[in-house]
C-alpha atoms as a PDB file:
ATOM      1  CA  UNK A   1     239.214 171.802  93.748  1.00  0.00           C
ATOM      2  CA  UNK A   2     235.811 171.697  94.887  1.00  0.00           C
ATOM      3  CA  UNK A   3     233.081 173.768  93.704  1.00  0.00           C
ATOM      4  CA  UNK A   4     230.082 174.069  95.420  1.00  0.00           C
ATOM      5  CA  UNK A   5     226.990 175.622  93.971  1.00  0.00           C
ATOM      6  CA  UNK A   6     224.115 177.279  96.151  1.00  0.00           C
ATOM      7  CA  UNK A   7     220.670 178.637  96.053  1.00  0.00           C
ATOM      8  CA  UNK A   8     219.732 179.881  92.282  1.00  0.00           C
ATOM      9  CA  UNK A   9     223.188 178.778  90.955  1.00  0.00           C
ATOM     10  CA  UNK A  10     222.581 175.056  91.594  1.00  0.00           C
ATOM     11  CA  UNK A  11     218.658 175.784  90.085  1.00  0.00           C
ATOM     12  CA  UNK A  12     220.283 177.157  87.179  1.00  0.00           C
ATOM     13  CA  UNK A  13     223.679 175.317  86.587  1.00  0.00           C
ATOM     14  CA  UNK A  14     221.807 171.966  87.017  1.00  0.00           C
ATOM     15  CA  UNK A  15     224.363 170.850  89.920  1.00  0.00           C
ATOM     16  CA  UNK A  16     225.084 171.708  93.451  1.00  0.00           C
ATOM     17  CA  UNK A  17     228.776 170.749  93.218  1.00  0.00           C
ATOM     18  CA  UNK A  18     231.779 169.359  91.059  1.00  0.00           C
ATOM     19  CA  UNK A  19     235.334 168.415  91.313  1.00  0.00           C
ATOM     20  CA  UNK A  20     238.024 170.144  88.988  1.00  0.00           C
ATOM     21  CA  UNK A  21     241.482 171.112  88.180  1.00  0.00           C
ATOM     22  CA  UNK A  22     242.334 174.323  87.630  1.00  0.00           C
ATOM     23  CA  UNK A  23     244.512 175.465  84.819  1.00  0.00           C
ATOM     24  CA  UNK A  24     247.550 177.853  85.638  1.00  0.00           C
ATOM     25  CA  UNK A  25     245.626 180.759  84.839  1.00  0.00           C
ATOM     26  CA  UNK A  26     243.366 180.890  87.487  1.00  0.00           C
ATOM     27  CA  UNK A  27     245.132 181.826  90.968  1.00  0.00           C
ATOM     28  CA  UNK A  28     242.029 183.808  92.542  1.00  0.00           C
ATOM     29  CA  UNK A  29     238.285 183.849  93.101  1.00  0.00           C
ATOM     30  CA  UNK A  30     237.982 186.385  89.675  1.00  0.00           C
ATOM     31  CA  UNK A  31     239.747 184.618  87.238  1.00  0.00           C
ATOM     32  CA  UNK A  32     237.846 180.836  88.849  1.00  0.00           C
ATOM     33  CA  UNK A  33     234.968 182.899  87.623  1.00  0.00           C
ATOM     34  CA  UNK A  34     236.147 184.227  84.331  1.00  0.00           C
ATOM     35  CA  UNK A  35     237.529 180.371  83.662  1.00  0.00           C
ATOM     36  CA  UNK A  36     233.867 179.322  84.687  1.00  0.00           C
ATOM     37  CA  UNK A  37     232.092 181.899  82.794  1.00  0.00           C
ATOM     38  CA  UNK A  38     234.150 181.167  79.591  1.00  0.00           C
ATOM     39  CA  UNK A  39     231.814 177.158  79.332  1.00  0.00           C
ATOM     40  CA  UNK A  40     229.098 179.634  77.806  1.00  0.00           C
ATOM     41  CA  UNK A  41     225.756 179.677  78.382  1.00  0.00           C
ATOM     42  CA  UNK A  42     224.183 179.568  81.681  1.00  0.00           C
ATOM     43  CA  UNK A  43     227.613 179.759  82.978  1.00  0.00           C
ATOM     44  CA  UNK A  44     228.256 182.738  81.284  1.00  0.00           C
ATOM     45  CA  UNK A  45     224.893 184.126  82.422  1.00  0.00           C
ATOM     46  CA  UNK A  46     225.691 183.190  86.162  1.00  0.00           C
ATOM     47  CA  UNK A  47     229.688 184.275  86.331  1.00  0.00           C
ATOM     48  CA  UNK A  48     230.209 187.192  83.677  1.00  0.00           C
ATOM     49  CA  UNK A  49     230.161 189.626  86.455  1.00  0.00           C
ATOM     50  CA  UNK A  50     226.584 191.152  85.661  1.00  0.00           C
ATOM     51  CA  UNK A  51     224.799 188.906  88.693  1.00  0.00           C
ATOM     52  CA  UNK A  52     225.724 189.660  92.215  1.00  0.00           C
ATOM     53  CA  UNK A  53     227.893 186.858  93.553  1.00  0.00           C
ATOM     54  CA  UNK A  54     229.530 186.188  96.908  1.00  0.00           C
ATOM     55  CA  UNK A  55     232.187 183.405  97.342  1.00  0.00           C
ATOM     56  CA  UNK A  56     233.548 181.145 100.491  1.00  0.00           C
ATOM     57  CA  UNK A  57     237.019 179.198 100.235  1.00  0.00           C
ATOM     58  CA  UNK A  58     237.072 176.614 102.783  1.00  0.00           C
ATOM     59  CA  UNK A  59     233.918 177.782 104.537  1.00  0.00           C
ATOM     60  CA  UNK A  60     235.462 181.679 105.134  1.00  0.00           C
ATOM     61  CA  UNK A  61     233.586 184.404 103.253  1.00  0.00           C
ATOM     62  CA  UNK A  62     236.235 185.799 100.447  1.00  0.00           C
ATOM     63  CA  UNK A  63     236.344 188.484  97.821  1.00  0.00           C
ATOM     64  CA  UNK A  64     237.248 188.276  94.003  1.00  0.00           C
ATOM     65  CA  UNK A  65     241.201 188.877  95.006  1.00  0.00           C
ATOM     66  CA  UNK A  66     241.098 185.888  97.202  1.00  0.00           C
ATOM     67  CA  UNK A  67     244.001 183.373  96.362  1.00  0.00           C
ATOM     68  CA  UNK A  68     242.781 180.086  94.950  1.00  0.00           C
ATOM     69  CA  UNK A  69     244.018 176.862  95.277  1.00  0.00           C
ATOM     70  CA  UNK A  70     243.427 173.301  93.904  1.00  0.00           C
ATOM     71  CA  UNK A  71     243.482 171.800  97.412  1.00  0.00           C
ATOM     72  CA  UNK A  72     240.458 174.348  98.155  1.00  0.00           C
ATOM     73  CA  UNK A  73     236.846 173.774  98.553  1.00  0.00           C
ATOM     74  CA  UNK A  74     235.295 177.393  96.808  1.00  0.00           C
ATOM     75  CA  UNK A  75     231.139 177.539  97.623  1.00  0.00           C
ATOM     76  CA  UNK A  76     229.410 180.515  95.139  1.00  0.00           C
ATOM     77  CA  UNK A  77     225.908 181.845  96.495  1.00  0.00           C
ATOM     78  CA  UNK A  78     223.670 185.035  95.777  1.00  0.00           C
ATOM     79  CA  UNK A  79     223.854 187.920  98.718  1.00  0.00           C
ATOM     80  CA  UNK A  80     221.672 187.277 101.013  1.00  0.00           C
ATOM     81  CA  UNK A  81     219.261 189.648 102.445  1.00  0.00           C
ATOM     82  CA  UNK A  82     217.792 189.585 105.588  1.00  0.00           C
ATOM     83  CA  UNK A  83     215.241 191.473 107.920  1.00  0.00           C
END
């Protein structure tokens, strides 16, 4: 899978993207973040669920239920708010 990191995320993850395999456990957009929250630190900070988060799978906006797959291409971003 790829992960793609945007606006403060990349700033505080210290990437903009990686490449990774996902283990069995994760089969939607809430347990990719609970698997990505569990590395700790700034990860947990980002994905624990306390900092608003919107998600994309293969460039289509998707909530936390959204099926997952290793073939996928999953982008993470703040909201963003416009006038």
């Amino acid at each position: 899978m790829k992960l793609l990191y945007f606006a403060r995320l990349r700033e505080s993850l210290g990437t903009s993207a990686e490449e990774v395999v996902l283990p069995g456990s994760v089969t939607d957009i809430r347990s990719l973040m609970d698997w990505l929250s569990a590395r700790g630190g700034q990860w947990q900070q980002e994905f624990s669920g306390n900092r608003p988060l919107r998600a994309a799978i293969n460039q289509a906006l998707a909530n936390e239920s959204a099926t997952v797959q290793n073939e996928d291409e999953v982008a993470f971003f703040p909201p963003v708010t416009g006038g």
